[in-house]
PDB file of N, CA and C in Angstrom:
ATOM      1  N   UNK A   1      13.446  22.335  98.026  1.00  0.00           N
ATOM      2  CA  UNK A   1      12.933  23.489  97.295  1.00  0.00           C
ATOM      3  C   UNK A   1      11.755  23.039  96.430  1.00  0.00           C
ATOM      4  N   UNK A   2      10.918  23.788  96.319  1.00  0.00           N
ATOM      5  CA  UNK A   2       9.557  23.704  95.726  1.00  0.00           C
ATOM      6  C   UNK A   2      10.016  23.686  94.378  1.00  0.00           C
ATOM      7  N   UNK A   3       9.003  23.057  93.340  1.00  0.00           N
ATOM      8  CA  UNK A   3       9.147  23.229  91.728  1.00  0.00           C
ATOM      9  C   UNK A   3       8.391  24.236  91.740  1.00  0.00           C
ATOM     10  N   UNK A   4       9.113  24.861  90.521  1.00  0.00           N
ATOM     11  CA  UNK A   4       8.334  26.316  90.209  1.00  0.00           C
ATOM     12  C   UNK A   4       7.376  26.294  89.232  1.00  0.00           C
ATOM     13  N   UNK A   5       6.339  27.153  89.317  1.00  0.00           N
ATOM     14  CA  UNK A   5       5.110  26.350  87.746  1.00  0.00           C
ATOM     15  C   UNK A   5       5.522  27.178  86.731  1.00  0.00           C
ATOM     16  N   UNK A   6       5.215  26.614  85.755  1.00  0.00           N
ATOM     17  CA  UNK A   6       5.894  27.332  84.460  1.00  0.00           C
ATOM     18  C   UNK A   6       4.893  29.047  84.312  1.00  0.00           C
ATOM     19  N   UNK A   7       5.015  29.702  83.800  1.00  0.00           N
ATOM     20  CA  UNK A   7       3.847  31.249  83.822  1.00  0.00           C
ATOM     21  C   UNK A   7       2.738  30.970  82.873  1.00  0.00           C
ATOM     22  N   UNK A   8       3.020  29.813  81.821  1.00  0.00           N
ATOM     23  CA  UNK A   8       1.655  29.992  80.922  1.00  0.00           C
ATOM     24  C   UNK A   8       0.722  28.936  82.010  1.00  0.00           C
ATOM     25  N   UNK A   9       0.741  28.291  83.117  1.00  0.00           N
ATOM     26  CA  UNK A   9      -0.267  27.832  83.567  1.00  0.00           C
ATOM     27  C   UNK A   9      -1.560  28.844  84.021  1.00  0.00           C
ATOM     28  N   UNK A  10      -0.611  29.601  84.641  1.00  0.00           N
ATOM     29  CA  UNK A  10      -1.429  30.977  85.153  1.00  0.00           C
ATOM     30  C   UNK A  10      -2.029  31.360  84.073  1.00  0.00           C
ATOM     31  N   UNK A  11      -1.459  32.001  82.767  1.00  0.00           N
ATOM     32  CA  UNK A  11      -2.058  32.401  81.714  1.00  0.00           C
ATOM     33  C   UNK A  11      -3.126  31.474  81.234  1.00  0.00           C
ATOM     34  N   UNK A  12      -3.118  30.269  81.061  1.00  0.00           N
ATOM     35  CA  UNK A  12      -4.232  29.668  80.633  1.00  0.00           C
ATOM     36  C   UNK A  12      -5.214  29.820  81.743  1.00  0.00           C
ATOM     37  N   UNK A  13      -5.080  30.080  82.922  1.00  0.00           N
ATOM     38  CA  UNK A  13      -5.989  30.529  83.943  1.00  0.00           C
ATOM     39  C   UNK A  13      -7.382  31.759  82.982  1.00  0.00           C
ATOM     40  N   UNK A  14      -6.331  32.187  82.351  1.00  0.00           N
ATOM     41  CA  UNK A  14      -7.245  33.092  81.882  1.00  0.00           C
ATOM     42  C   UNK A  14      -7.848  33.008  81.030  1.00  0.00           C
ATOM     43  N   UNK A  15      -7.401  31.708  79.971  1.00  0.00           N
ATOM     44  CA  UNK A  15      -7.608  31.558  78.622  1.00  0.00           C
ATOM     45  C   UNK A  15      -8.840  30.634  78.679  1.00  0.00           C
ATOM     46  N   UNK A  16      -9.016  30.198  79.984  1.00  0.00           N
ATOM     47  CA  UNK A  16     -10.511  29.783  80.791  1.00  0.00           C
ATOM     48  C   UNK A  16     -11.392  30.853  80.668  1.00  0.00           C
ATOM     49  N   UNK A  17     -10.962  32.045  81.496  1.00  0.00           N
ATOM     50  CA  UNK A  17     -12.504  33.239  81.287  1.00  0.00           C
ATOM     51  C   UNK A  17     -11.707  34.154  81.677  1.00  0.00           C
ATOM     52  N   UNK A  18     -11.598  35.159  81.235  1.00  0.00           N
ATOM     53  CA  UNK A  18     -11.351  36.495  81.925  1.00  0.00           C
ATOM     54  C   UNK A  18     -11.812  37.068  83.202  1.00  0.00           C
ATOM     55  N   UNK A  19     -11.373  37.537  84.088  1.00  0.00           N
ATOM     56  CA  UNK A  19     -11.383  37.827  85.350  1.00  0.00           C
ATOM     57  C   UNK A  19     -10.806  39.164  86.019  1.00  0.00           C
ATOM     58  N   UNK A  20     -11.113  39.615  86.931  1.00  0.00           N
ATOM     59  CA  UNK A  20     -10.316  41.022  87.702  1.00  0.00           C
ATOM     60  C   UNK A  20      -9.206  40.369  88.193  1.00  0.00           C
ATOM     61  N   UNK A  21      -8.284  41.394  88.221  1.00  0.00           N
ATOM     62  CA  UNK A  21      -7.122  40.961  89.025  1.00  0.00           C
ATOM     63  C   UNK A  21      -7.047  40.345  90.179  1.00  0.00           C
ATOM     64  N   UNK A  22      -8.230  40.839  91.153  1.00  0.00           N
ATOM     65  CA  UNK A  22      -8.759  39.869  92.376  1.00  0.00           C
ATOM     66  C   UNK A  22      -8.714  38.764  92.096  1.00  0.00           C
ATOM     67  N   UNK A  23     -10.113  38.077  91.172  1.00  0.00           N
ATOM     68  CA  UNK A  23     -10.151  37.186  91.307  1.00  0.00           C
ATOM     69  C   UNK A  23      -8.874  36.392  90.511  1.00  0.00           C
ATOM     70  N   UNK A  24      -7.927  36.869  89.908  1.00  0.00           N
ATOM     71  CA  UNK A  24      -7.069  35.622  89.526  1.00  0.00           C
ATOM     72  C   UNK A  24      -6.189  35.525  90.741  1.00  0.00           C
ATOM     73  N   UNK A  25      -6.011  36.471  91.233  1.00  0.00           N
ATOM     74  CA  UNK A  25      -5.092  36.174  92.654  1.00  0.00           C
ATOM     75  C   UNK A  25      -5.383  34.911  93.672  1.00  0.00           C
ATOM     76  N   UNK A  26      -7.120  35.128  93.122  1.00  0.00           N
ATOM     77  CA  UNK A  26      -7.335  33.915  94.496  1.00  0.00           C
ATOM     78  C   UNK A  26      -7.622  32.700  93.757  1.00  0.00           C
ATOM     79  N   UNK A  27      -7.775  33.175  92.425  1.00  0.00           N
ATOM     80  CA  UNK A  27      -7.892  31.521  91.975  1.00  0.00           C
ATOM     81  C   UNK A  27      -6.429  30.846  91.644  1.00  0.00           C
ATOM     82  N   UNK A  28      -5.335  31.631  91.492  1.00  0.00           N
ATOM     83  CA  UNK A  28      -4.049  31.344  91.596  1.00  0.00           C
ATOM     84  C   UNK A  28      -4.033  30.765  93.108  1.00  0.00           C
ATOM     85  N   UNK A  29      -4.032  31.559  94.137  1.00  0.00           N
ATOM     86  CA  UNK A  29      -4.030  30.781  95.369  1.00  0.00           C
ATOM     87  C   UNK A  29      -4.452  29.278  95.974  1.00  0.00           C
ATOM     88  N   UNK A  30      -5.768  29.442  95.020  1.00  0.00           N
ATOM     89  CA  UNK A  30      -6.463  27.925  95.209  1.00  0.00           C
ATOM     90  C   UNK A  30      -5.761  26.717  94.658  1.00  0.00           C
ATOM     91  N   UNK A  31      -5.493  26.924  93.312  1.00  0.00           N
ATOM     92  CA  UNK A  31      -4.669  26.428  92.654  1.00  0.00           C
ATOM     93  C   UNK A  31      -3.328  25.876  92.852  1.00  0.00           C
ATOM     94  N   UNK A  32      -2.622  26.854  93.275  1.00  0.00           N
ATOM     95  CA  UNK A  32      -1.159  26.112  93.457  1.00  0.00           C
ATOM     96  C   UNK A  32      -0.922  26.907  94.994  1.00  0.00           C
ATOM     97  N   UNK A  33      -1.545  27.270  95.156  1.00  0.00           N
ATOM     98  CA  UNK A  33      -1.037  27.815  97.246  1.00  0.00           C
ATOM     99  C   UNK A  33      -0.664  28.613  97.383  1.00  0.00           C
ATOM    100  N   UNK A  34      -0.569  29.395  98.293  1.00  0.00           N
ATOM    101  CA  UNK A  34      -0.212  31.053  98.777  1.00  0.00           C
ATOM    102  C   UNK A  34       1.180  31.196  98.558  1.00  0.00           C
ATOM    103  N   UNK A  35       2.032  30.093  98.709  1.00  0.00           N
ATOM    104  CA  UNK A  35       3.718  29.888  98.969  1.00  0.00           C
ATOM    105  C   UNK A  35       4.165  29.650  97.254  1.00  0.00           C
ATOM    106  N   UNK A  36       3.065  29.372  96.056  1.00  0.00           N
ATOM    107  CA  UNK A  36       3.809  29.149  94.932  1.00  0.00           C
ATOM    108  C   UNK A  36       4.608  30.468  94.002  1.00  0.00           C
ATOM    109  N   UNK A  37       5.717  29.548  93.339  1.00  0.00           N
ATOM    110  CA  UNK A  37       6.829  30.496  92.851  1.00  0.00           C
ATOM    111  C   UNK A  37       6.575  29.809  91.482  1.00  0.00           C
ATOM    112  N   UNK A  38       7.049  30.922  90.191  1.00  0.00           N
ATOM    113  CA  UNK A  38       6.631  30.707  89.156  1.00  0.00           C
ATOM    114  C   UNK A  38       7.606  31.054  88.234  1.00  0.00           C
ATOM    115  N   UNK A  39       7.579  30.544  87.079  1.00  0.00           N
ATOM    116  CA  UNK A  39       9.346  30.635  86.485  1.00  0.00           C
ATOM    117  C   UNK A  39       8.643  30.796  84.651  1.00  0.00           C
ATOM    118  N   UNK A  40       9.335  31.299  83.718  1.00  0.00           N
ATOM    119  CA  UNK A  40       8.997  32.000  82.333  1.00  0.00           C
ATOM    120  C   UNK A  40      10.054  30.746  81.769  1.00  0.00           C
ATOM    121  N   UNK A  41       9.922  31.343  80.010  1.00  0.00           N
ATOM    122  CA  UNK A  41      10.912  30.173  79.495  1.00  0.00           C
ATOM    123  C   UNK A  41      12.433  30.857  80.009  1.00  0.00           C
ATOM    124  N   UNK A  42      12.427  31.985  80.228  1.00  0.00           N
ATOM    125  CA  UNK A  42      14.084  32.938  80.704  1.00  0.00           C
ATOM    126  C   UNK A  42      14.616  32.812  82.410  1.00  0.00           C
ATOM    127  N   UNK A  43      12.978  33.544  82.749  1.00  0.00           N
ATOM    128  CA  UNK A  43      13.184  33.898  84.662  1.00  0.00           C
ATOM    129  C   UNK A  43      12.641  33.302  85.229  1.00  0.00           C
ATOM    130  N   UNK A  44      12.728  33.500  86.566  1.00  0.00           N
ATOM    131  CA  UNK A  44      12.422  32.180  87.513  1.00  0.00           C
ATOM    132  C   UNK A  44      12.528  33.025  88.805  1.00  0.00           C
ATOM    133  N   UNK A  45      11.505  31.867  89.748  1.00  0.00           N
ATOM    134  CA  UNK A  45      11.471  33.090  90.870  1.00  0.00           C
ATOM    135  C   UNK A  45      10.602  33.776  91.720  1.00  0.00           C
ATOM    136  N   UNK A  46       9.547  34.028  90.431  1.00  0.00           N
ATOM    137  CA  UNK A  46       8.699  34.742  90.455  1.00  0.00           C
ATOM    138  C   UNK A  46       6.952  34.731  91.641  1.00  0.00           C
ATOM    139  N   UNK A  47       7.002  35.447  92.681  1.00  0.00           N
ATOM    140  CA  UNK A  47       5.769  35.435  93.264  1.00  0.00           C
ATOM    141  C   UNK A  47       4.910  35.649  92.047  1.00  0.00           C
ATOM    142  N   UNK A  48       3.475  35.646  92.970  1.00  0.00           N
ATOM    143  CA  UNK A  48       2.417  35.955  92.418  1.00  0.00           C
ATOM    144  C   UNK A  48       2.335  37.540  91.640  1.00  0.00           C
ATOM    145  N   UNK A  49       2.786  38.237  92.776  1.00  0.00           N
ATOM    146  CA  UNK A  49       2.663  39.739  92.222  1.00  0.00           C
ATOM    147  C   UNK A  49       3.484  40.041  91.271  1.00  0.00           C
ATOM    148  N   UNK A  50       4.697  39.174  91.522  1.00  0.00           N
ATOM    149  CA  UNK A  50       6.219  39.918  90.446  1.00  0.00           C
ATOM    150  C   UNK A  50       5.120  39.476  88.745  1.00  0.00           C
ATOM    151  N   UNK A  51       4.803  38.134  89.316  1.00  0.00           N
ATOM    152  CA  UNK A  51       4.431  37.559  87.952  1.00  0.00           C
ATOM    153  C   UNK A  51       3.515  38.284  87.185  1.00  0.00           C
ATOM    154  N   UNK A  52       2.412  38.767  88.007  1.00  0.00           N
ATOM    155  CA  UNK A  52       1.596  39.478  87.163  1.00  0.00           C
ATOM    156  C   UNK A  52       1.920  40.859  86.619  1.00  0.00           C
ATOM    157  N   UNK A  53       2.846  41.562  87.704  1.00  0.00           N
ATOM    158  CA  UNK A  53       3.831  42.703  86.757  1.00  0.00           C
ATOM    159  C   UNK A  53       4.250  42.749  85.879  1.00  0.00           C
ATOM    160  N   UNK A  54       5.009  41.454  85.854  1.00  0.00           N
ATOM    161  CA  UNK A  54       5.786  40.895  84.465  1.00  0.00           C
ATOM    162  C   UNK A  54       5.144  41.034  83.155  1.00  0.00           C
ATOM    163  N   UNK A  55       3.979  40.530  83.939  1.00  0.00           N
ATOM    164  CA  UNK A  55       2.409  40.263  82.659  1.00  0.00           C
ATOM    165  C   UNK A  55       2.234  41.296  81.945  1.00  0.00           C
ATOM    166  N   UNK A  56       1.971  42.666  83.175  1.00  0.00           N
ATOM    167  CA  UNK A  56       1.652  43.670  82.324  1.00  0.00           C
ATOM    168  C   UNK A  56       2.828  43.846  81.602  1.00  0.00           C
ATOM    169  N   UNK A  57       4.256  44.509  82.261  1.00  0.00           N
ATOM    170  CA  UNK A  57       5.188  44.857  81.489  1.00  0.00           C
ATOM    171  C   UNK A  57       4.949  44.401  80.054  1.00  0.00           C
ATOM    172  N   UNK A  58       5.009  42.886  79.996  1.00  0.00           N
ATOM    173  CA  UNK A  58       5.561  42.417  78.934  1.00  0.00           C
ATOM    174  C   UNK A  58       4.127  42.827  77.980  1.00  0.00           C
ATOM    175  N   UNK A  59       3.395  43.283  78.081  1.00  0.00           N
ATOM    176  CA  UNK A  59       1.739  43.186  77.806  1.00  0.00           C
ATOM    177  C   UNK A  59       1.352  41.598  76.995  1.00  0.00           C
ATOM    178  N   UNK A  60       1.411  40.510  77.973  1.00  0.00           N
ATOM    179  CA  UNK A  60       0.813  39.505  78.047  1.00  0.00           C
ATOM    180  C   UNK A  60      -0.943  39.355  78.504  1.00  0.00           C
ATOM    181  N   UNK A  61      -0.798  40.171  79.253  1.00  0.00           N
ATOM    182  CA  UNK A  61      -2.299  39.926  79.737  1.00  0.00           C
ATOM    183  C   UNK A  61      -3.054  41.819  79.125  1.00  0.00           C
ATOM    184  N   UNK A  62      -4.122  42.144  78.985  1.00  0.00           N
ATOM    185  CA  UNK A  62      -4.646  43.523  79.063  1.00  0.00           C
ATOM    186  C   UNK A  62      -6.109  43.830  79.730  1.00  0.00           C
ATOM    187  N   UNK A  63      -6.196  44.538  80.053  1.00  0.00           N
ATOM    188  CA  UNK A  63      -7.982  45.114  81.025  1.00  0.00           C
ATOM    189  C   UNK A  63      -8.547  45.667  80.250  1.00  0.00           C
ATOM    190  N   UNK A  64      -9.935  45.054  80.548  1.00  0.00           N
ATOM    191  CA  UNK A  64     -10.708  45.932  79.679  1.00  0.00           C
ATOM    192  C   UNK A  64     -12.247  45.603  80.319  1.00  0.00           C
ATOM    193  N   UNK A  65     -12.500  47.070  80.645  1.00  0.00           N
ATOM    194  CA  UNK A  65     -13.644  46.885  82.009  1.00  0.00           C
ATOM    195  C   UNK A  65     -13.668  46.055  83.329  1.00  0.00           C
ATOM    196  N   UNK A  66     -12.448  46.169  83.424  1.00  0.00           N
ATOM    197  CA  UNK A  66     -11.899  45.590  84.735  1.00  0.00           C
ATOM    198  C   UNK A  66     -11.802  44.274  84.926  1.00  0.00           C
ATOM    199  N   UNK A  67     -11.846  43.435  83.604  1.00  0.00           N
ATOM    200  CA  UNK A  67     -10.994  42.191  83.646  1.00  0.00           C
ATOM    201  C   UNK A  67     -10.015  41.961  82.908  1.00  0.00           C
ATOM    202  N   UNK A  68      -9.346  41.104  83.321  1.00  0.00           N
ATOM    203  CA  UNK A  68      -7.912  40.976  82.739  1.00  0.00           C
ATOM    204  C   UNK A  68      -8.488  39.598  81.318  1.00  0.00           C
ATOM    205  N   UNK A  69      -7.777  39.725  80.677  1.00  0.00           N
ATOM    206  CA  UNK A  69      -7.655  38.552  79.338  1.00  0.00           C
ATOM    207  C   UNK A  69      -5.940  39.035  78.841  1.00  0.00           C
ATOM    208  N   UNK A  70      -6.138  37.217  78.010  1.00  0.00           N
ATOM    209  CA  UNK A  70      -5.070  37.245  77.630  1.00  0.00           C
ATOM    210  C   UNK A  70      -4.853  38.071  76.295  1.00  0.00           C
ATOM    211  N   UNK A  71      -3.650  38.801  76.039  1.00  0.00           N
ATOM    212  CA  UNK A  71      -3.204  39.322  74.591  1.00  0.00           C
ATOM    213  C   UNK A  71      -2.204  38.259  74.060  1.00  0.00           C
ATOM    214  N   UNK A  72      -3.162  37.503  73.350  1.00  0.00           N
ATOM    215  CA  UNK A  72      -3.078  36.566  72.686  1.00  0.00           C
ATOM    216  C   UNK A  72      -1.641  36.680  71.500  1.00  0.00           C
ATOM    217  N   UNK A  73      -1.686  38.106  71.248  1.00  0.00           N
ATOM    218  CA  UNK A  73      -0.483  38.016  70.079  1.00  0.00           C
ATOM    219  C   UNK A  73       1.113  38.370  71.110  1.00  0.00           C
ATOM    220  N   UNK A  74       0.977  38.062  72.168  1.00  0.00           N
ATOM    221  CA  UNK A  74       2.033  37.795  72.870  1.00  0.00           C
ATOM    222  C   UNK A  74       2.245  37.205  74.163  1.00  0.00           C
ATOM    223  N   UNK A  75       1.641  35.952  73.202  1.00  0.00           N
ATOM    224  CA  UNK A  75       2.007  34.936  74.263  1.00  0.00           C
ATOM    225  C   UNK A  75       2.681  33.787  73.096  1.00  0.00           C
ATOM    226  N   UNK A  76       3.740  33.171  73.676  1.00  0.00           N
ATOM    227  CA  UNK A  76       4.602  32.687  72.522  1.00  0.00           C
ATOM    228  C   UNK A  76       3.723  31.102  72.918  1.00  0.00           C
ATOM    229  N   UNK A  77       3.970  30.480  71.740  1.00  0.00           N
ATOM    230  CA  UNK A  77       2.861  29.246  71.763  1.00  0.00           C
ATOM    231  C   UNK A  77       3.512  27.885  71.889  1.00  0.00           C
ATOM    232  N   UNK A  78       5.112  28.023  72.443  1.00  0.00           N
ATOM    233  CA  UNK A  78       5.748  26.544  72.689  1.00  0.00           C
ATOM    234  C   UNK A  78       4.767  26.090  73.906  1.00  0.00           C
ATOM    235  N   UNK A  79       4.906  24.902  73.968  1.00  0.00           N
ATOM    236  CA  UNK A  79       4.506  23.918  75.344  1.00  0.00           C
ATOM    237  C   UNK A  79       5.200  24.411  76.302  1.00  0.00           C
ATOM    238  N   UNK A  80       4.433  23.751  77.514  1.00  0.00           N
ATOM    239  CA  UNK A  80       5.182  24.096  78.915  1.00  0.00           C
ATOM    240  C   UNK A  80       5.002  22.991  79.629  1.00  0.00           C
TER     241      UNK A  80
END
């Protein structure tokens, strides 16, 4: 079984530059591969798509003119 990447890697994806949802999909892809699964400090599991659902749900990430950035006041700041 594959290791799962923790979710703030992805998030710091963003904390690089803000981007459309496209492009984080494919720079997620490049990154860790079409097949990677991704796990929170709770859940685990997680595709690409669940993960970025999650994102919004939880409003971790927000759009604004059609790129995504991080919402910084909820993203919890332990290590990963």
């Amino acid at each position: 079984m594959a290791t799962e990447i923790h979710a703030h890697k992805v998030l710091d994806l963003l904390r690089e530059a803000p981007m459309s949802k496209a492009e984080l999909k494919e720079k997620i892809q490049q990154t860790y591969g079409s097949e990677a699964r991704f796990r929170t400090c709770k859940l685990a599991g997680f595709d690409v798509d669940s993960l970025l659902l999650f994102f919004e749900a939880k409003q971790k990430i927000i759009e604004d003119s059609g790129l995504w950035m991080l919402n910084e006041g909820r993203i919890c700041s332990h290590s990963h």
